[in-house]
Protein backbone atom coordinates (compact mmCIF):
# COMPACT_ATOMS: atom_id res chain seq x y z
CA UNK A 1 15.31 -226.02 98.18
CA UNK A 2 16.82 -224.36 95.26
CA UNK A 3 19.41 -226.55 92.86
CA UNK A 4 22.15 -223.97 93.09
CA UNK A 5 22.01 -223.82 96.74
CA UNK A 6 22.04 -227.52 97.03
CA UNK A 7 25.28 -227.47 94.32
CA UNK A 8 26.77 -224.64 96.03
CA UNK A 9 26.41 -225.60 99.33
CA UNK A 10 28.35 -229.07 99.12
CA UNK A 11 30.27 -228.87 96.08
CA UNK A 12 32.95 -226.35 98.06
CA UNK A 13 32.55 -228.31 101.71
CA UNK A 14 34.03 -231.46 99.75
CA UNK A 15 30.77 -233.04 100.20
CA UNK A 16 31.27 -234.74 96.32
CA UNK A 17 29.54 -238.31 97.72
CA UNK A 18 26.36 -235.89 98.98
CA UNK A 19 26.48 -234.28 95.47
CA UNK A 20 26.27 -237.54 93.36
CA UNK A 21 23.18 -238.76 94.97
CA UNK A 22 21.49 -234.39 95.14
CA UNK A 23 22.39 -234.15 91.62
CA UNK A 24 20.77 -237.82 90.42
CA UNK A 25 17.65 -236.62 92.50
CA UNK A 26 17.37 -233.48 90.24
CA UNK A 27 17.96 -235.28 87.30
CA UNK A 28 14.35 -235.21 87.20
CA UNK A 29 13.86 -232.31 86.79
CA UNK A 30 14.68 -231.67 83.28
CA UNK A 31 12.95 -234.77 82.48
CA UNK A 32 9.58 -233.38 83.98
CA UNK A 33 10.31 -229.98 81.58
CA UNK A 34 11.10 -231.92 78.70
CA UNK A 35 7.71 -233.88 79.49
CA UNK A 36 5.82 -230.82 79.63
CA UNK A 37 7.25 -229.06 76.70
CA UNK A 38 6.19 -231.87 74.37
CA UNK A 39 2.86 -232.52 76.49
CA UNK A 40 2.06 -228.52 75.69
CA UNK A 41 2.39 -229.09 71.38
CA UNK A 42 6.25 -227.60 71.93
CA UNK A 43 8.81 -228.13 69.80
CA UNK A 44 10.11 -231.32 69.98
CA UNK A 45 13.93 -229.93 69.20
CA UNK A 46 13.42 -227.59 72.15
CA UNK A 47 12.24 -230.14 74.41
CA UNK A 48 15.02 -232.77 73.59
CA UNK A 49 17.84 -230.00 72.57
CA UNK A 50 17.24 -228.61 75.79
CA UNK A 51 15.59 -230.02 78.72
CA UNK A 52 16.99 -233.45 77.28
CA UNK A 53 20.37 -232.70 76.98
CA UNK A 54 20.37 -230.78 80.68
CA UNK A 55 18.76 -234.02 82.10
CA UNK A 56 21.89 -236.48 80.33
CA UNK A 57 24.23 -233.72 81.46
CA UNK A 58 23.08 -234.17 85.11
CA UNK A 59 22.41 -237.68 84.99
CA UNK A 60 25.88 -238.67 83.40
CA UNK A 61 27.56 -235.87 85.96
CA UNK A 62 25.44 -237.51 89.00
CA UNK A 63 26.65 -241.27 87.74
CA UNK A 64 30.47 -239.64 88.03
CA UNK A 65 30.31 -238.68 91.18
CA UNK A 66 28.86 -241.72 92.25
CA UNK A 67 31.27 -243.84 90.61
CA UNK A 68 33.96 -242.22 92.22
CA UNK A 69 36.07 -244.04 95.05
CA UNK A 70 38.55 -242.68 97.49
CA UNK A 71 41.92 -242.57 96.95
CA UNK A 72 44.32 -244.51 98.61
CA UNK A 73 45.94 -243.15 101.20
């Protein structure tokens, strides 16, 4: 399955406790790039300006919503 769908798909139901867990998944993702660009003799800025930065992006955004507790009602 494609990311967007997966972000699209339960971002708008509400779903944000399904999205913490999707988006730490594909965390990975970026990592894996990032591993390949510098595997392939890339350059190192692209592969940590980049992919890097996506993957904290993701990661710190997937930690968020996983953090995140219900309010009080």
């Amino acid at each position: 399955m494609e990311r967007s769908s997966v972000y699209l798909t339960l971002f708008p139901a509400g779903q944000r406790r399904g999205l913490g867990p999707a988006m730490a998944a594909m965390a990975v993702v970026p990592v894996g790039d990032m591993l390949i660009v510098l595997n392939e003799g890339g350059p190192a800025a692209t592969a940590f300006g980049v992919h890097g930065l996506a993957a904290a992006v993701v990661a710190v955004t997937a930690g968020l919503l996983l953090r995140e507790r219900p309010a009080a009602a």
